[in-house]
C-alpha atoms as a PDB file:
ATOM      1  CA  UNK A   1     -62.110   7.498 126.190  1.00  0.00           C
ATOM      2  CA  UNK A   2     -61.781   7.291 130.096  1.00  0.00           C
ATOM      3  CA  UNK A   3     -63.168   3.727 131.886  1.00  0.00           C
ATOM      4  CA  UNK A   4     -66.348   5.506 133.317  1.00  0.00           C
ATOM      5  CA  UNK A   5     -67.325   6.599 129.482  1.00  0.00           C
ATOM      6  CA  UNK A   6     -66.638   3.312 128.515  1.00  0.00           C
ATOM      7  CA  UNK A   7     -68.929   1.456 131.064  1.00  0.00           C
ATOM      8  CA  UNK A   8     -71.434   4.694 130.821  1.00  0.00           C
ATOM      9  CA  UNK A   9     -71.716   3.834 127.354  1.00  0.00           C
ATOM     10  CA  UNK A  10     -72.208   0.312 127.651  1.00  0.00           C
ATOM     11  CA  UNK A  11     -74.461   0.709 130.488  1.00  0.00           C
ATOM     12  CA  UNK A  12     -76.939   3.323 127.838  1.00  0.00           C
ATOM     13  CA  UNK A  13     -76.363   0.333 125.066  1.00  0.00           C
ATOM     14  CA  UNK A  14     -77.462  -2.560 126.989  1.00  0.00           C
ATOM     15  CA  UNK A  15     -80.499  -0.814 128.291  1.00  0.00           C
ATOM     16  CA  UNK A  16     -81.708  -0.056 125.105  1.00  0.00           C
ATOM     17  CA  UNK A  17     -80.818  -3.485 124.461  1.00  0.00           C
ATOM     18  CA  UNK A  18     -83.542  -4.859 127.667  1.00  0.00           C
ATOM     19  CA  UNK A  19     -85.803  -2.130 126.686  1.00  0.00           C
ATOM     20  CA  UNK A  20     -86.052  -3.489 122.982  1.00  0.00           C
ATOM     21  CA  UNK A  21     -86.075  -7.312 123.995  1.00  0.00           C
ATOM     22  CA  UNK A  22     -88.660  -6.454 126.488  1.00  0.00           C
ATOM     23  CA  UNK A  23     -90.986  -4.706 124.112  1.00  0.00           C
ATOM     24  CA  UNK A  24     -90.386  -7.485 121.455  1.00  0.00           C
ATOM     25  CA  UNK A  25     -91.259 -10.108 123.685  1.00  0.00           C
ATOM     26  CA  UNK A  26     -94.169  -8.282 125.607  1.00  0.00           C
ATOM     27  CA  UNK A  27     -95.465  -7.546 122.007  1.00  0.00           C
ATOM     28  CA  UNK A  28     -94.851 -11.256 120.189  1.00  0.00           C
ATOM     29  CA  UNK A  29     -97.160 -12.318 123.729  1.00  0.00           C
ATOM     30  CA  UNK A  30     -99.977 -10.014 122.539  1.00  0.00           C
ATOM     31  CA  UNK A  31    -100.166 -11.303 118.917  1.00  0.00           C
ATOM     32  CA  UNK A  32     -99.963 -14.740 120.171  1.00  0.00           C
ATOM     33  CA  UNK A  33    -102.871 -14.281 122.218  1.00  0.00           C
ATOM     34  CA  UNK A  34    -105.685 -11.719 120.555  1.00  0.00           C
ATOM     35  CA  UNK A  35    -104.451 -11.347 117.218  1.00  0.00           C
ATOM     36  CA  UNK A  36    -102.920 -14.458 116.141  1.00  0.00           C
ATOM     37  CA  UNK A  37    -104.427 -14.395 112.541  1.00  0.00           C
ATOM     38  CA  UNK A  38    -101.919 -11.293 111.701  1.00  0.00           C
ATOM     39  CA  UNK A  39     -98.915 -13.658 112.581  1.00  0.00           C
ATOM     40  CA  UNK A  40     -97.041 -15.494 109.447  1.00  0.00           C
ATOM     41  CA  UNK A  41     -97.280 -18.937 109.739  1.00  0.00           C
ATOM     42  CA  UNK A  42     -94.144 -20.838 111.243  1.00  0.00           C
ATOM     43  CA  UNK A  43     -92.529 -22.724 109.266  1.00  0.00           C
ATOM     44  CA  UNK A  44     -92.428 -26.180 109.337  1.00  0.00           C
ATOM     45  CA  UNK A  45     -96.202 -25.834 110.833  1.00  0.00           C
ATOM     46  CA  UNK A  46     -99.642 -26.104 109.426  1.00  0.00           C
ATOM     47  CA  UNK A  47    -100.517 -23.081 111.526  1.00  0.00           C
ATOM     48  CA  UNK A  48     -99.816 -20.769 113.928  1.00  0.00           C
ATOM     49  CA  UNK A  49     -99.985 -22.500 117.780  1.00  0.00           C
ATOM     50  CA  UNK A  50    -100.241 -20.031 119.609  1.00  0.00           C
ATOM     51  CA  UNK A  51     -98.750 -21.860 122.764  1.00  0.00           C
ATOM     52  CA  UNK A  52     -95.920 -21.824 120.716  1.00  0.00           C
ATOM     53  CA  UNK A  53     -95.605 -18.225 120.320  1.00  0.00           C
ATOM     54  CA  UNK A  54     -96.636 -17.623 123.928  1.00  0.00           C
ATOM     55  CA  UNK A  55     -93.313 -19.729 124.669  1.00  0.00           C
ATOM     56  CA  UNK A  56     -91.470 -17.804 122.545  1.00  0.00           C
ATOM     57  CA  UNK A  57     -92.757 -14.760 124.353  1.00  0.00           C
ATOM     58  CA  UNK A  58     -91.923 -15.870 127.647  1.00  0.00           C
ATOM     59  CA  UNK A  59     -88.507 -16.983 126.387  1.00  0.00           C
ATOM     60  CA  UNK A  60     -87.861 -13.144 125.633  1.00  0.00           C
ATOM     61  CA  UNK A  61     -89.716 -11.804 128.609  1.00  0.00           C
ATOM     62  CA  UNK A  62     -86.941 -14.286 130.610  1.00  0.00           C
ATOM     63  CA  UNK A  63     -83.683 -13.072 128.556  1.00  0.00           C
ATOM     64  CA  UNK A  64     -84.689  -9.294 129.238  1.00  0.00           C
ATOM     65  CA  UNK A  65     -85.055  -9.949 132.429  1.00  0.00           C
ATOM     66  CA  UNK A  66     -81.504 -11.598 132.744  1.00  0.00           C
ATOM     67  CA  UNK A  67     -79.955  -8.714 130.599  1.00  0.00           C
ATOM     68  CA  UNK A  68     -81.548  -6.321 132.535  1.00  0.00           C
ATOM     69  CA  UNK A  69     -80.126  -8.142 135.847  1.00  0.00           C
ATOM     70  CA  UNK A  70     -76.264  -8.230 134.213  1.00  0.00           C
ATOM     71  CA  UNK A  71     -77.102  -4.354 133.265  1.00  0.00           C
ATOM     72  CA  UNK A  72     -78.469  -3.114 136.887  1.00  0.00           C
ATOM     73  CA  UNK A  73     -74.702  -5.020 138.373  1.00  0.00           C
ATOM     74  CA  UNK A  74     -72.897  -3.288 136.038  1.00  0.00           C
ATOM     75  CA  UNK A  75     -73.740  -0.190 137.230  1.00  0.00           C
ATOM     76  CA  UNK A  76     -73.644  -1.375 140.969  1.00  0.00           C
ATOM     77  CA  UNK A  77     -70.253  -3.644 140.807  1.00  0.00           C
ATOM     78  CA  UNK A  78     -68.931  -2.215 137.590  1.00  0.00           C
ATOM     79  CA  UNK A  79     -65.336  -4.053 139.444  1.00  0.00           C
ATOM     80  CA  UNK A  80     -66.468  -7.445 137.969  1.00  0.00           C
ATOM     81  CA  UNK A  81     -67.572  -5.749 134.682  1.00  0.00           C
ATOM     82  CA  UNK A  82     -66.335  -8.481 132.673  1.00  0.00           C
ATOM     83  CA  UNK A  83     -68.842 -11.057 134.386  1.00  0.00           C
ATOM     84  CA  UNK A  84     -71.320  -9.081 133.776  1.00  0.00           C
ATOM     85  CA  UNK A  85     -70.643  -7.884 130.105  1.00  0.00           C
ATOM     86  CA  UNK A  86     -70.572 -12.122 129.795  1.00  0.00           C
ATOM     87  CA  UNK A  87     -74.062 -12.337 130.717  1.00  0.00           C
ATOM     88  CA  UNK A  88     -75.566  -9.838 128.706  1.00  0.00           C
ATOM     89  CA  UNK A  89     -74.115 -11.751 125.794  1.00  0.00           C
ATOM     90  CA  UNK A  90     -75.049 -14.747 127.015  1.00  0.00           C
ATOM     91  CA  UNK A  91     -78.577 -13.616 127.512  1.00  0.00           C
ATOM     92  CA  UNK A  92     -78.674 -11.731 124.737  1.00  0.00           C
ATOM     93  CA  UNK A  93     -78.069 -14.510 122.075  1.00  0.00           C
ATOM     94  CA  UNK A  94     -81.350 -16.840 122.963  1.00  0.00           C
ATOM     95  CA  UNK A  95     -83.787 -13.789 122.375  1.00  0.00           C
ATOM     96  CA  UNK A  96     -82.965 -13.991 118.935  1.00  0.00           C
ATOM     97  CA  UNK A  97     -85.594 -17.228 118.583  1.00  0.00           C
ATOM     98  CA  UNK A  98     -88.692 -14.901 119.567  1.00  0.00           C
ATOM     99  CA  UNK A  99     -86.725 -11.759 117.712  1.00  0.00           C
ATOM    100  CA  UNK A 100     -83.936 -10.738 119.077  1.00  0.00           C
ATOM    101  CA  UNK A 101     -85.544  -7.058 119.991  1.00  0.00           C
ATOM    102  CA  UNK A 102     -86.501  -6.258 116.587  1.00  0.00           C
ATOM    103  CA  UNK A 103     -83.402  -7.724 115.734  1.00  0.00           C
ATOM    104  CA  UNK A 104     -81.502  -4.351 117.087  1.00  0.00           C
ATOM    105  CA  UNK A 105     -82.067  -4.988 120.857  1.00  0.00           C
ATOM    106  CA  UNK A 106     -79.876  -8.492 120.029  1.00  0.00           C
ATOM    107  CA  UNK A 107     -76.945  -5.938 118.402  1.00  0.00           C
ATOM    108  CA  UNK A 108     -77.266  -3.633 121.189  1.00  0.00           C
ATOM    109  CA  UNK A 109     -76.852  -6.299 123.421  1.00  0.00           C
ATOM    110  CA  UNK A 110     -73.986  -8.109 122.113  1.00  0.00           C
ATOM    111  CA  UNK A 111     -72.208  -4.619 121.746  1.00  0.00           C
ATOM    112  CA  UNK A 112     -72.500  -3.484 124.977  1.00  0.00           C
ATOM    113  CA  UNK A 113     -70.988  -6.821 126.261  1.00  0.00           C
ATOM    114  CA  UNK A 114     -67.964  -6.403 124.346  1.00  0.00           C
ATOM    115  CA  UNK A 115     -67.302  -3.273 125.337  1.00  0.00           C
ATOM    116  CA  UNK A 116     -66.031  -5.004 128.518  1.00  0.00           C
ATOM    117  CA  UNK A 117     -63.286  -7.059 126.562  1.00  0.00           C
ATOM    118  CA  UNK A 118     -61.521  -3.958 125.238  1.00  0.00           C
END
């Protein structure tokens, strides 16, 4: 597998990865605010705050966001690749409180940044 593949690959994985955080979080924000009876209750809580699960939303709108930053300068300045494969781990981990993009946008995520370590 040639470097290009490599970082092409990574680039496809860590989109999906910002395009699954994205939707979690955009979607978690929309149950928190019109349909908040549908939600389990939290645990450790009498019921559901919403306020809490609008932070939790905006928590995963900010980590897509970030990942979707490390993503676009990986394709721009794929010559500091490593930096960059850093954040979207970084960024990737903390969207696991509000669900982690279903749970496979966190995967995605953290694969695609170690693809740079390799």
């Amino acid at each position: 597998m040639t470097k290009s593949e490599k970082t092409s690959k990574a680039f496809s994985f860590s989109l999906m990865a910002v395009i699954l955080i994205l939707c979690n979080a955009v979607a978690l924000g929309i149950v928190a605010r019109w349909f908040i009876g549908i939600m389990p209750v939290l645990p450790g809580s009498i019921g559901n705050d919403p306020t809490l699960l609008l932070e939790l939303a905006s928590v995963g709108l900010i980590c897509g966001f970030l990942v979707l930053l490390g993503t676009l300068m990986l394709k721009r300045k794929p010559a500091n690749k490593k930096g960059w494969g850093i954040m979207i781990i970084v960024f990737s981990v903390p969207s696991v409180i509000m669900g982690g993009g279903f749970i496979v946008g966190f995967i995605f995520g953290i694969q695609a940044g170690s693809k740079h370590f390799q």
